[in-house]
N, C-alpha and C. Protein backbone atom coordinates (compact mmCIF):
# COMPACT_ATOMS: atom_id res chain seq x y z
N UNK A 1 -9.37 19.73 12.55
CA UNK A 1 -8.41 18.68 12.86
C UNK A 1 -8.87 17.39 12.18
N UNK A 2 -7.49 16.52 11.70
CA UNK A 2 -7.97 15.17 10.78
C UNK A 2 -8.30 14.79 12.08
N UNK A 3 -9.15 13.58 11.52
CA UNK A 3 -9.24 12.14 12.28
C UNK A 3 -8.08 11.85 12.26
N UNK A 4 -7.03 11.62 11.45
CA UNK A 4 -5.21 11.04 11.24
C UNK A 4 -4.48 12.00 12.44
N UNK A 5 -5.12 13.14 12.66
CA UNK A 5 -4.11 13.69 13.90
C UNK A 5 -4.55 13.81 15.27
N UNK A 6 -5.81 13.43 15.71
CA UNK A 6 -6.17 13.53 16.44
C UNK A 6 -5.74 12.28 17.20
N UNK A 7 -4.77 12.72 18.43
CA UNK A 7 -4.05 11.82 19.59
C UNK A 7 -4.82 10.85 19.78
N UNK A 8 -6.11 10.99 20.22
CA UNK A 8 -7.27 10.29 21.29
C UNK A 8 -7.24 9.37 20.15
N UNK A 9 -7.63 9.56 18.98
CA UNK A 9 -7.99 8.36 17.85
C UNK A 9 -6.97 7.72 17.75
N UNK A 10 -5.64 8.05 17.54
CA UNK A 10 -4.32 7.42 16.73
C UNK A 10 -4.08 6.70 18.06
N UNK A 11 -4.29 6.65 19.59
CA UNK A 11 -4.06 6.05 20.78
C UNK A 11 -4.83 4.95 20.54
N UNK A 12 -6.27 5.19 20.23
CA UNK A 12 -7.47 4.05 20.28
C UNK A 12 -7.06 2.74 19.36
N UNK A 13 -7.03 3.35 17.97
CA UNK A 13 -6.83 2.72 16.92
C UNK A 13 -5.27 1.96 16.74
N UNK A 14 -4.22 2.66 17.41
CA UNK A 14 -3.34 1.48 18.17
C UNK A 14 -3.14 0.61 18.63
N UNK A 15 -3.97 0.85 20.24
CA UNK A 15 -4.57 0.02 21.08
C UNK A 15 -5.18 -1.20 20.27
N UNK A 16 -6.37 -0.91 19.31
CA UNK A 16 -7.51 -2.08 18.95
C UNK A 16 -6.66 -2.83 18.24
N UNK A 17 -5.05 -2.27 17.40
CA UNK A 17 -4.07 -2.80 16.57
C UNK A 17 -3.75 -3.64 17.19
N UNK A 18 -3.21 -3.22 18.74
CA UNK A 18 -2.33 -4.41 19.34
C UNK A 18 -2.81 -5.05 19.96
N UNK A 19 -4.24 -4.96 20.67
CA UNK A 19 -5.47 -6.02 21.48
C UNK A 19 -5.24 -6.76 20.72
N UNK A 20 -5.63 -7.20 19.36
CA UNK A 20 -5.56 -7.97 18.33
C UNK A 20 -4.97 -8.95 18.20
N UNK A 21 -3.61 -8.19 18.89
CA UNK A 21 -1.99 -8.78 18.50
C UNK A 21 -2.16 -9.36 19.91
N UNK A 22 -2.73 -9.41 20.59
CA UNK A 22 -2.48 -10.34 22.14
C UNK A 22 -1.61 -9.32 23.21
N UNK A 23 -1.68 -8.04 22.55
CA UNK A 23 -0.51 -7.34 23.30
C UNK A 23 -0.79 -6.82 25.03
N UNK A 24 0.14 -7.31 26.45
CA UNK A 24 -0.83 -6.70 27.09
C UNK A 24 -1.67 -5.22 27.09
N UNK A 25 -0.45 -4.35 26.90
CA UNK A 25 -0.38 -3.15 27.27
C UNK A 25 0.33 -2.42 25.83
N UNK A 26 -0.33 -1.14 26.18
CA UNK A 26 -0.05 -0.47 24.95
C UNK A 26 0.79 0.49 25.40
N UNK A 27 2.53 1.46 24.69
CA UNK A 27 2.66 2.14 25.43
C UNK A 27 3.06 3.18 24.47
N UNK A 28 3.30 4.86 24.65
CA UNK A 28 3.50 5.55 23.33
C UNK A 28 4.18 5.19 22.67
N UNK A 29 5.77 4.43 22.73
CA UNK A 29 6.13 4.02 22.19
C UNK A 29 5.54 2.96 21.20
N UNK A 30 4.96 2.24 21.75
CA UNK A 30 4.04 1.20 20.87
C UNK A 30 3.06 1.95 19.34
N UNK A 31 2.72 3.06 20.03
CA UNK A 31 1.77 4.11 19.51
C UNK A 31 2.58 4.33 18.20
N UNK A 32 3.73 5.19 18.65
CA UNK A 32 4.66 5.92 17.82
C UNK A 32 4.70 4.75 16.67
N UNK A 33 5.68 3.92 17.19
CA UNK A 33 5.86 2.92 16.10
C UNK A 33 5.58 2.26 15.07
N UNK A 34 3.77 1.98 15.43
CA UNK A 34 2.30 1.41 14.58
C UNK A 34 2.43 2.76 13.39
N UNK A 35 2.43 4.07 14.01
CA UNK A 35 1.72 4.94 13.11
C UNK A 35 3.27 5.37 12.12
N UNK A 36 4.69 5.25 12.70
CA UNK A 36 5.65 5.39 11.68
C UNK A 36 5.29 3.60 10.40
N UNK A 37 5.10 3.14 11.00
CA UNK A 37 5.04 1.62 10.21
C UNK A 37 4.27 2.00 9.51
N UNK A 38 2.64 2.44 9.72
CA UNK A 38 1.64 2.69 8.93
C UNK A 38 2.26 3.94 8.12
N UNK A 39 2.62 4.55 7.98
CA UNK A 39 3.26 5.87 7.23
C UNK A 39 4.58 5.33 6.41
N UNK A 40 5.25 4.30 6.46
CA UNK A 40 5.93 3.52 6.13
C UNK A 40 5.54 2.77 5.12
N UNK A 41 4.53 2.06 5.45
CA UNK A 41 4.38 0.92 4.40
C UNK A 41 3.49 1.94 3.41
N UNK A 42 2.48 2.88 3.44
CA UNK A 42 2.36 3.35 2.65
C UNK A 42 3.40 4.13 1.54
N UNK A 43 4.22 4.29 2.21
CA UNK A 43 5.11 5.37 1.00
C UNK A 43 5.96 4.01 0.06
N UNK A 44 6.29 2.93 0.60
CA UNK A 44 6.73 1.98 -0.07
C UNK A 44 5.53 1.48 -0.70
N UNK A 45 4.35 1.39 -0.64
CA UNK A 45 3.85 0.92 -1.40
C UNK A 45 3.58 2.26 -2.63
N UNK A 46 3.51 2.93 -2.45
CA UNK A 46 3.91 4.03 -3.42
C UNK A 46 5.35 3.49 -4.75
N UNK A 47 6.39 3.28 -3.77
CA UNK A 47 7.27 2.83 -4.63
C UNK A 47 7.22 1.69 -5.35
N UNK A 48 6.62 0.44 -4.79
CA UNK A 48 7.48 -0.99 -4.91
C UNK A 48 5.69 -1.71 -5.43
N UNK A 49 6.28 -1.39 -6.73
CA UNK A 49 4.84 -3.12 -7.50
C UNK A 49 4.34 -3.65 -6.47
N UNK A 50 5.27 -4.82 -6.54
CA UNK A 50 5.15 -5.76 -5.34
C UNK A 50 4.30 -5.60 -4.33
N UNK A 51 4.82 -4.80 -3.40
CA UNK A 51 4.64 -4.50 -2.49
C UNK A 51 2.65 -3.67 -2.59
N UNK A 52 2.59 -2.97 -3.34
CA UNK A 52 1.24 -2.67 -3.60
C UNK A 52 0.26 -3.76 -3.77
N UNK A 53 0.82 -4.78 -4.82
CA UNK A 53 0.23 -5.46 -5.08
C UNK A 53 -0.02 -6.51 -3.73
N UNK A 54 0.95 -7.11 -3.36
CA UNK A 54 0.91 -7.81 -1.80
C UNK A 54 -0.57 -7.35 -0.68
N UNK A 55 -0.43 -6.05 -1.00
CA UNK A 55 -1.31 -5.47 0.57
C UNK A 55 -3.05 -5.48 -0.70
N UNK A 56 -2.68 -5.48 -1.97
CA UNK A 56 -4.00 -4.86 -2.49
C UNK A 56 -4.29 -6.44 -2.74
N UNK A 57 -4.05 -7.83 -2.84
CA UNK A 57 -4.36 -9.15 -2.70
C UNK A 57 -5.13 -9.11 -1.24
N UNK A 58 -3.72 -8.82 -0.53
CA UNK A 58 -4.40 -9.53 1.03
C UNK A 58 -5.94 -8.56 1.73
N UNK A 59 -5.97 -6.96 0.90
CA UNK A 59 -7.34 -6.42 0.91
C UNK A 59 -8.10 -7.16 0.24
N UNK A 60 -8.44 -8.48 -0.65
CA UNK A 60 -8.93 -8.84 -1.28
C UNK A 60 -9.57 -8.28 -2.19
N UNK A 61 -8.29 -7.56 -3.18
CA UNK A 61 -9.01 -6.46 -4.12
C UNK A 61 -8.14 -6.79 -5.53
N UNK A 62 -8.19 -8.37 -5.53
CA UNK A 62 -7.65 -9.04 -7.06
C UNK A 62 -7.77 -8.10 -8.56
N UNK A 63 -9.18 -8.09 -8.30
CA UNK A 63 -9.31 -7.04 -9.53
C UNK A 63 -8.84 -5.82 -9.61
N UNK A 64 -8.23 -5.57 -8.86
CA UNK A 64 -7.01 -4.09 -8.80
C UNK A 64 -6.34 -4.36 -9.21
N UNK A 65 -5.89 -5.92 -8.44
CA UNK A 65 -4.30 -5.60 -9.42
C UNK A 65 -4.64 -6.38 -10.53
N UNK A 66 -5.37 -7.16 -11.17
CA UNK A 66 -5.54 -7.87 -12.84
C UNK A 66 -5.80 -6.07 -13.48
N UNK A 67 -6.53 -4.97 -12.97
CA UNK A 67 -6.64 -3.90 -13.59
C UNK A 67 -4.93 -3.09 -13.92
N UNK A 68 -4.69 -3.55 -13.10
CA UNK A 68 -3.09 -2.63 -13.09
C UNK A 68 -2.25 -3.27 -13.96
N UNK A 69 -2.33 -4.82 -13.82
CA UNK A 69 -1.27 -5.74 -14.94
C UNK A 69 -1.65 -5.51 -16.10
N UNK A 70 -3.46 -5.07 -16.27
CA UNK A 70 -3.90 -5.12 -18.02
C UNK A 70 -3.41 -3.90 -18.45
N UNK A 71 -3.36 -2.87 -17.51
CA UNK A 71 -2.75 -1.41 -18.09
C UNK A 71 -1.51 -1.19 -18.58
N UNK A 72 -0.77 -2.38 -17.63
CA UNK A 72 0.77 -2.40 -17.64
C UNK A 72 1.61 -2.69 -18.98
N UNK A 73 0.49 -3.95 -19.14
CA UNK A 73 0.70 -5.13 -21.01
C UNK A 73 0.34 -4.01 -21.68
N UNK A 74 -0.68 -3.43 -21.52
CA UNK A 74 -0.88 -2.23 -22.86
C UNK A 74 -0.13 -1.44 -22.94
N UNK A 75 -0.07 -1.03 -21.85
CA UNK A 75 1.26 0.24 -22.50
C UNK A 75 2.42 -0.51 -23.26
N UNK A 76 2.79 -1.85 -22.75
CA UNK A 76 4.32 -2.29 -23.04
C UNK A 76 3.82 -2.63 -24.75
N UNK A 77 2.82 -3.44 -24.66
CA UNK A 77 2.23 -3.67 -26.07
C UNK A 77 2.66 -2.46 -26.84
N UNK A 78 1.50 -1.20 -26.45
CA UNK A 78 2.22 -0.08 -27.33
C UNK A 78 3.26 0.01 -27.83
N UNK A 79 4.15 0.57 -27.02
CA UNK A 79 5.94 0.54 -27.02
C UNK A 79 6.19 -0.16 -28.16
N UNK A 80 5.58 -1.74 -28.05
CA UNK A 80 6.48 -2.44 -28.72
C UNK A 80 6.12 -2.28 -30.13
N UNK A 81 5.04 -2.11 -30.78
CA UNK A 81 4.36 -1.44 -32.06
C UNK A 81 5.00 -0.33 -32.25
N UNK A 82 4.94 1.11 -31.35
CA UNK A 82 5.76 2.19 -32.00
C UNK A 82 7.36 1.68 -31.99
N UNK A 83 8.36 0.99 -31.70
CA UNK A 83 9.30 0.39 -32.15
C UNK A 83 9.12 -0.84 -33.28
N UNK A 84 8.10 -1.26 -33.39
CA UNK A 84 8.14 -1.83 -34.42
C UNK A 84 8.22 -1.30 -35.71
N UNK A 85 6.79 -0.12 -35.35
CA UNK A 85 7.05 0.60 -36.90
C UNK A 85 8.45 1.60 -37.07
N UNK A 86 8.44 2.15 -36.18
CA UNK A 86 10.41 2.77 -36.35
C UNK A 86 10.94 1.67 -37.27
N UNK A 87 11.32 0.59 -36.62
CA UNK A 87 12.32 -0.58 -37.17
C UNK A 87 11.74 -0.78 -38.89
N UNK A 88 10.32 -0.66 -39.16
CA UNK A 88 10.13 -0.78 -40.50
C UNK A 88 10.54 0.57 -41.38
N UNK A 89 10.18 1.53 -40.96
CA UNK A 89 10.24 2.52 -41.80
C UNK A 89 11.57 3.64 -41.80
């Protein structure tokens, strides 16, 4: 069994979510919700730049994303050379 499925953990690690948050009481619903959100924002950050980039700043992990923008310019760089030489030849 994951740690990710195990009830007792995904209850705890809720809980310490919403202590945090000032919350009194925690209730499954509360539970449910945290862990669709957390399953949520990951798959959008899958999709959406932005949005990756947003959560990989506020991890304070800058150099992720300056690594991702330098990959990004190169490829486009590329592109724009193999259309360049098309356009010449």
């Amino acid at each position: 069994m994951t740690r990710d499925s195990d009830p007792d953990v995904r209850r705890q690690q809720a809980s310490d979510w919403f202590s945090r948050l000032g919350a009194p009481q925690v209730s499954s619903d509360d539970i449910r919700h945290f862990f669709e959100w957390r399953r949520d924002l990951v798959a959008l950050m899958g999709r959406s730049d932005e949005v990756l980039e947003v959560v990989l700043r506020l991890a304070g992990r800058q150099e992720l994303v300056t690594a991702r923008r330098l990959s990004g310019a190169r490829e486009k760089l590329r592109e724009m050379l193999a259309l360049m030489d098309d356009l010449q030849s």
